[in-house]
Protein backbone atom coordinates (compact mmCIF):
# COMPACT_ATOMS: atom_id res chain seq x y z
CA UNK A 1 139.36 110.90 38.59
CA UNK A 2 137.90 112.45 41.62
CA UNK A 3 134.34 114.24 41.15
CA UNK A 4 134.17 117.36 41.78
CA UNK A 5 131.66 118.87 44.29
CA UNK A 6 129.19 121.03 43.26
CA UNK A 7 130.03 124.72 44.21
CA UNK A 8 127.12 126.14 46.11
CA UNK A 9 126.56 130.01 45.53
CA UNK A 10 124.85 131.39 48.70
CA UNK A 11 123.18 133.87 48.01
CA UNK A 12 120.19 136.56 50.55
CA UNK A 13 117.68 134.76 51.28
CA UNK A 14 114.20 136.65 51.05
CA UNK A 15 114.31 138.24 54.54
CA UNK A 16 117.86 139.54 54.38
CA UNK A 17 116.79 141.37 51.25
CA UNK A 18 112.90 143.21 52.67
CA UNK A 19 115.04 143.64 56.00
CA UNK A 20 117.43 145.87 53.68
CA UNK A 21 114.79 147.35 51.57
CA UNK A 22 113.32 147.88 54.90
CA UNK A 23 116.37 150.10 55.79
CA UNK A 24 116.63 151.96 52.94
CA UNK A 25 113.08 152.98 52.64
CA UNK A 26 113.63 154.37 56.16
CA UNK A 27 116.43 156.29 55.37
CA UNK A 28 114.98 157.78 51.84
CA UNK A 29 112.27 158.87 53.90
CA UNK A 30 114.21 160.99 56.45
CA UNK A 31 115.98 162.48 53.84
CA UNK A 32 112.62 163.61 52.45
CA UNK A 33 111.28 164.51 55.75
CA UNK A 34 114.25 166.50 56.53
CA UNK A 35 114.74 167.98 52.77
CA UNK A 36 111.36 169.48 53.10
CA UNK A 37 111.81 171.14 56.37
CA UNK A 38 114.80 172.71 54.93
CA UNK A 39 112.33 173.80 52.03
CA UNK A 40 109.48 175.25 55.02
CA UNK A 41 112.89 177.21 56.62
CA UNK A 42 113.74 179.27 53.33
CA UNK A 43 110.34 180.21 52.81
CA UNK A 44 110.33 182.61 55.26
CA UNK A 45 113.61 184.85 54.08
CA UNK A 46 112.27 184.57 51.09
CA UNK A 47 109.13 186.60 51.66
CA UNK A 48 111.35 188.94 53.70
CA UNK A 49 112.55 189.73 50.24
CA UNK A 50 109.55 190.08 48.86
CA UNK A 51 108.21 192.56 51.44
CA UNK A 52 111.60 194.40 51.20
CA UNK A 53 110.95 194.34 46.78
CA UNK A 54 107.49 195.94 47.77
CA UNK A 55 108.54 198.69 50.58
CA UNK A 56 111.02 199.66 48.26
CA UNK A 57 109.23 199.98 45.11
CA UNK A 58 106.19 201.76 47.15
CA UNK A 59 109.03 204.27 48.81
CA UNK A 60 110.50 204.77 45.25
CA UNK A 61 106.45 205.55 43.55
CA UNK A 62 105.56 207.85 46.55
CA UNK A 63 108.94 209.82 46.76
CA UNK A 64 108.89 210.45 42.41
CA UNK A 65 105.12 210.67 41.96
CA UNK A 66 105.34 208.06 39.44
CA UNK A 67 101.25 207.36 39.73
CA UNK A 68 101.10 204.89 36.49
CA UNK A 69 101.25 200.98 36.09
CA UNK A 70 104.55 199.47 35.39
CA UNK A 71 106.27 196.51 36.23
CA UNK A 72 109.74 196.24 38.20
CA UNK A 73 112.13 193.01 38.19
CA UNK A 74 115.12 192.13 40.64
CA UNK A 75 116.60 188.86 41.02
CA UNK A 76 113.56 186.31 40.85
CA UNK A 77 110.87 188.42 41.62
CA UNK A 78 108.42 190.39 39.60
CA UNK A 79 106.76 193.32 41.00
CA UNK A 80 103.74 194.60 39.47
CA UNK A 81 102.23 197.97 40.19
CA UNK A 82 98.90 199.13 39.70
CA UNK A 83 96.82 202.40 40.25
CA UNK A 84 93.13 202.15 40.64
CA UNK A 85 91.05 205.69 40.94
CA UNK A 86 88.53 205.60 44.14
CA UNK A 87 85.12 206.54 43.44
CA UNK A 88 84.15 207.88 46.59
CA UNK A 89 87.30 210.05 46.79
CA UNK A 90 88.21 211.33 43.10
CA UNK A 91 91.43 213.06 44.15
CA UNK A 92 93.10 209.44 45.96
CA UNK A 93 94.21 206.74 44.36
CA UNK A 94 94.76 202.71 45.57
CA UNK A 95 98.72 201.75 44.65
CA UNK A 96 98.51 198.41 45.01
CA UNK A 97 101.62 196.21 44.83
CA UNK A 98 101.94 192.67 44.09
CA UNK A 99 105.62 190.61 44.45
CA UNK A 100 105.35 187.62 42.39
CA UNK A 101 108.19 184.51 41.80
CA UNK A 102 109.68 183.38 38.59
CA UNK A 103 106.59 180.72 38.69
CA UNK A 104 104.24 183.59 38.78
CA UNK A 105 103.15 183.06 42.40
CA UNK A 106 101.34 185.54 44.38
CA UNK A 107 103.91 185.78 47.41
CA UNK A 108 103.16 189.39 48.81
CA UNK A 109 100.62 192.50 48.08
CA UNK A 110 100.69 195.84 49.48
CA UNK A 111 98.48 198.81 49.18
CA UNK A 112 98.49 202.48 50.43
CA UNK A 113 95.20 204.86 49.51
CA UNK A 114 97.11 208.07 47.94
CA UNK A 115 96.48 211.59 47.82
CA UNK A 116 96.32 212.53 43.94
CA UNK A 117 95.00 215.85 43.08
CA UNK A 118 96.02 215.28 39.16
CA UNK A 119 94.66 211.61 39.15
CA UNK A 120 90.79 211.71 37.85
């Protein structure tokens, strides 16, 4: 009988594989890099929509009178309104308006000094 020859199994040497790992690390990391400014581009519309949530609910409390706290919700925000008497002028009031996320993040605030005859 003939012998047989041993089979050799090649398989990456050490270099082959840290030149690949090499690769994909690169390649991971762009798609981070690029993920996040996608993330840093949204941001901005979506504090349009908060300052639109806040106009809006301002317009809506100035037009009815409606000079008490209460909170407002539309899609993911919250929007929480509060009325705080002046001390130096007892017939104003300070709305203040705060737009908040579904994580509870601060993302806008708006205030306007009203005239309130009936607020003491």
């Amino acid at each position: 009988m003939k012998a047989k020859k041993p089979k050799y199994v090649k398989g990456s040497s050490m270099v082959e594989v840290l030149i690949a790992f090499a690769i994909t690390s690169f390649c991971v990391s762009l798609a981070f890099i690029i993920y996040l400014n996608i993330q840093k581009s949204s941001l901005p519309f979506f504090k349009i929509k908060a300052v639109e949530l806040a106009e809006q609910f301002m317009h809506e409390t100035l037009e009815k009178n409606t000079f008490f706290e209460e909170s407002y919700t539309a899609e993911e925000f919250t929007a929480k309104k509060t009325i705080i008497g002046t001390s130096s002028y007892p017939d104003c009031s300070l709305v203040r308006i705060i737009v908040f996320d579904s994580f509870k993040k601060k993302i806008y605030e708006l205030e306007t000094l009203v005239y309130n005859p009936g607020h003491y």
